[in-house]
Protein backbone atom coordinates (compact mmCIF):
# COMPACT_ATOMS: atom_id res chain seq x y z
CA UNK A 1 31.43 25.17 -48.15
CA UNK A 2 29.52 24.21 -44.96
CA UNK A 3 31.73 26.30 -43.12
CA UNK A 4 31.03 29.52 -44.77
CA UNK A 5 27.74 29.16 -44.67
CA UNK A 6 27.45 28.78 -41.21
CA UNK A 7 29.73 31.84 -40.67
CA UNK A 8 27.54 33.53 -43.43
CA UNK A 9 24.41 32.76 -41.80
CA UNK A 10 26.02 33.93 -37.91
CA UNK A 11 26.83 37.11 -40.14
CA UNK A 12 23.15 37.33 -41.04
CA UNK A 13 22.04 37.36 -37.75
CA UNK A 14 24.65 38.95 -35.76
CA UNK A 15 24.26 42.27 -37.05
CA UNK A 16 21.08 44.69 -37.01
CA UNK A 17 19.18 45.50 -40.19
CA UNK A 18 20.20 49.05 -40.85
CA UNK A 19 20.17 49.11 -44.44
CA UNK A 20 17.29 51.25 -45.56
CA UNK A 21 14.00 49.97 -47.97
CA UNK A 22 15.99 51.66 -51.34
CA UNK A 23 18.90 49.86 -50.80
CA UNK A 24 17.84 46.54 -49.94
CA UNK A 25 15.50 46.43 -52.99
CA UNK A 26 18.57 47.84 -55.25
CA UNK A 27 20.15 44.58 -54.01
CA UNK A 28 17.87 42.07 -54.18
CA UNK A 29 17.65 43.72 -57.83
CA UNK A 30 21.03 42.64 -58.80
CA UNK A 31 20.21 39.09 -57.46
CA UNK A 32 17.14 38.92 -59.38
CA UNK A 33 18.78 39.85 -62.22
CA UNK A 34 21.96 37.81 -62.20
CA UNK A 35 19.13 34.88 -61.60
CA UNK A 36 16.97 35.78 -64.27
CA UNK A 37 19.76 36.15 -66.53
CA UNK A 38 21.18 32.38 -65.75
CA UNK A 39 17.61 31.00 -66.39
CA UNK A 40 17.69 32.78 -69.61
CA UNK A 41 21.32 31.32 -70.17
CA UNK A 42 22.67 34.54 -70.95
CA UNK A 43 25.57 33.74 -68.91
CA UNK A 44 27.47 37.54 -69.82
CA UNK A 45 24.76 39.33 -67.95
CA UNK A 46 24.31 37.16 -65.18
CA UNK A 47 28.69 37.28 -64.95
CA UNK A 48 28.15 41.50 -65.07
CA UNK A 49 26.50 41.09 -61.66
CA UNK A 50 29.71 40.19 -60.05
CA UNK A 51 31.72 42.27 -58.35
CA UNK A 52 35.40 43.18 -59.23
CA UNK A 53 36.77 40.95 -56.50
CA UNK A 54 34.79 38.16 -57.96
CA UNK A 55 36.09 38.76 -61.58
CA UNK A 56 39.94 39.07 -60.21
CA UNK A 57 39.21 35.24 -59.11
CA UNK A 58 37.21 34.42 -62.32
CA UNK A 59 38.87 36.78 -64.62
CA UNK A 60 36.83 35.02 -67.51
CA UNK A 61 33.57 34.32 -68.48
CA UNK A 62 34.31 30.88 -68.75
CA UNK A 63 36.53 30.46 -65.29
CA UNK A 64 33.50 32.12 -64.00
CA UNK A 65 30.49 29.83 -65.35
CA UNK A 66 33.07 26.69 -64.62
CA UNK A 67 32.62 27.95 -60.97
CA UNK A 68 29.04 28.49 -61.01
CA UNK A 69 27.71 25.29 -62.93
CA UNK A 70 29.93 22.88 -60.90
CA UNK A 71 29.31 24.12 -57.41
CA UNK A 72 26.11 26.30 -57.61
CA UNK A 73 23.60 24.39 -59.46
CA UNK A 74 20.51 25.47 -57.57
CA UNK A 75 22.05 29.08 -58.16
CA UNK A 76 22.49 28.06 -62.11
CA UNK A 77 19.54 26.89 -62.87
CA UNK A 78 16.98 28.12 -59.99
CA UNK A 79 13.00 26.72 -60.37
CA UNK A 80 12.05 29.92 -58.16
CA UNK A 81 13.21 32.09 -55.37
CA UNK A 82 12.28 34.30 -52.59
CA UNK A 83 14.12 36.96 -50.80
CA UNK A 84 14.68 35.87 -47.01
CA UNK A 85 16.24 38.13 -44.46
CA UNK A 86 18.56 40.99 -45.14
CA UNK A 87 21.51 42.93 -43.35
CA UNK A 88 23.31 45.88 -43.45
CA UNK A 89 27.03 44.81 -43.00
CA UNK A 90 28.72 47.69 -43.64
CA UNK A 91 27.63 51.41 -44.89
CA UNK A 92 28.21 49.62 -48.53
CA UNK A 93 27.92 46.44 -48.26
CA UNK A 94 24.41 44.28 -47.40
CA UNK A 95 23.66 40.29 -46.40
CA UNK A 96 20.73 38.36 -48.24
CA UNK A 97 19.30 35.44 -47.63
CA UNK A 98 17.82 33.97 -50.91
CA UNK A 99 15.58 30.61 -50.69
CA UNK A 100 15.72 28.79 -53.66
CA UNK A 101 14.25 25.76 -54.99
CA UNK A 102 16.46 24.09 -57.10
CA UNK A 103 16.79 21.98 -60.44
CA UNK A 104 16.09 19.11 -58.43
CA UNK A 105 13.38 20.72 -56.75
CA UNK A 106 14.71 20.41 -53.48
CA UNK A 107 15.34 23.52 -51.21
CA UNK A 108 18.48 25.34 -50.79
CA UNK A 109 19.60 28.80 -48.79
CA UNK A 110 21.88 31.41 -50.31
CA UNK A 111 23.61 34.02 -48.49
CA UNK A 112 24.64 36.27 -50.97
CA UNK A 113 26.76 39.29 -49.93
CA UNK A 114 26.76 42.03 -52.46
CA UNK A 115 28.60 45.94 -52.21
CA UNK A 116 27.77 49.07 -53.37
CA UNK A 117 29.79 50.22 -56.50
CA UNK A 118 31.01 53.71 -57.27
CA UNK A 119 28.93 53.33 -60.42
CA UNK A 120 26.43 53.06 -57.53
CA UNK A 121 25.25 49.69 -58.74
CA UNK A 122 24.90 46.39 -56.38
CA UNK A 123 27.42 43.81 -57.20
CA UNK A 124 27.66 39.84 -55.89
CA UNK A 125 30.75 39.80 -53.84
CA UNK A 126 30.15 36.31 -52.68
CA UNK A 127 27.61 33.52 -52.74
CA UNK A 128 27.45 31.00 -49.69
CA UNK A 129 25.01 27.31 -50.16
CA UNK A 130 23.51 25.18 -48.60
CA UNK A 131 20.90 22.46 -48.52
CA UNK A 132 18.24 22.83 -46.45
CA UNK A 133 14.93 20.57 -45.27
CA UNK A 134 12.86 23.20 -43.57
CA UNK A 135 12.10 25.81 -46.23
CA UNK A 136 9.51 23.70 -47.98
CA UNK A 137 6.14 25.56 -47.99
């Protein structure tokens, strides 16, 4: 897991932010949602965020809150969160860095990579995270 967040967060800075103000803010929605939706434990909404390669993997609700609640805790059950830095990698698909503060109230970075659906919606193709001691405020 280390691993892929390093390459996530090379990614994240490798490229140039092209993606425009409407898009970023149509992605950070479906983040905020699928977050808000796990906090309000209505784990089918929060799963409707993902993206069809996701839901190949996780074909089930279950398989896919397994996943989540035994390797994405902070993700699961996030205190608070705040959008970080954002990139364009593709003309559909867009990096974000989310900082989160976790159950344990320690502070964690997510790279979340999300693409553009033909329904023209943001979905969560992937979620990279990792631990972190310098995003305390």
């Amino acid at each position: 897991m280390r691993r892929a967040a390093i390459v996530f967060a090379t990614l994240l800075c490798a490229f140039p932010a092209l993606a425009g103000d409407a898009e970023i803010k149509a992605a950070q929605g479906s983040i905020s949602g699928q977050l808000q939706a796990f906090r309000a434990g209505d784990n089918a909404t929060a799963y409707g965020y993902a993206a069809p390669n996701v839901k190949r993997i996780f074909p089930t609700l279950e398989t896919f809150m397994g996943m989540v609640s035994g390797g994405y805790k902070p993700v699961h059950h996030p205190q608070s969160f705040d959008f970080g830095k954002s990139r364009e990698m593709g003309p559909t698909a867009i990096a974000q860095q989310v900082l989160i503060v976790g159950p344990d109230g320690k502070d964690y970075e997510a790279v979340y990579t999300l693409e553009l659906q033909p329904d023209g919606i943001w979905r969560i193709t992937g979620v990279s995270l990792r631990a972190s001691n310098s995003l305390s405020t």
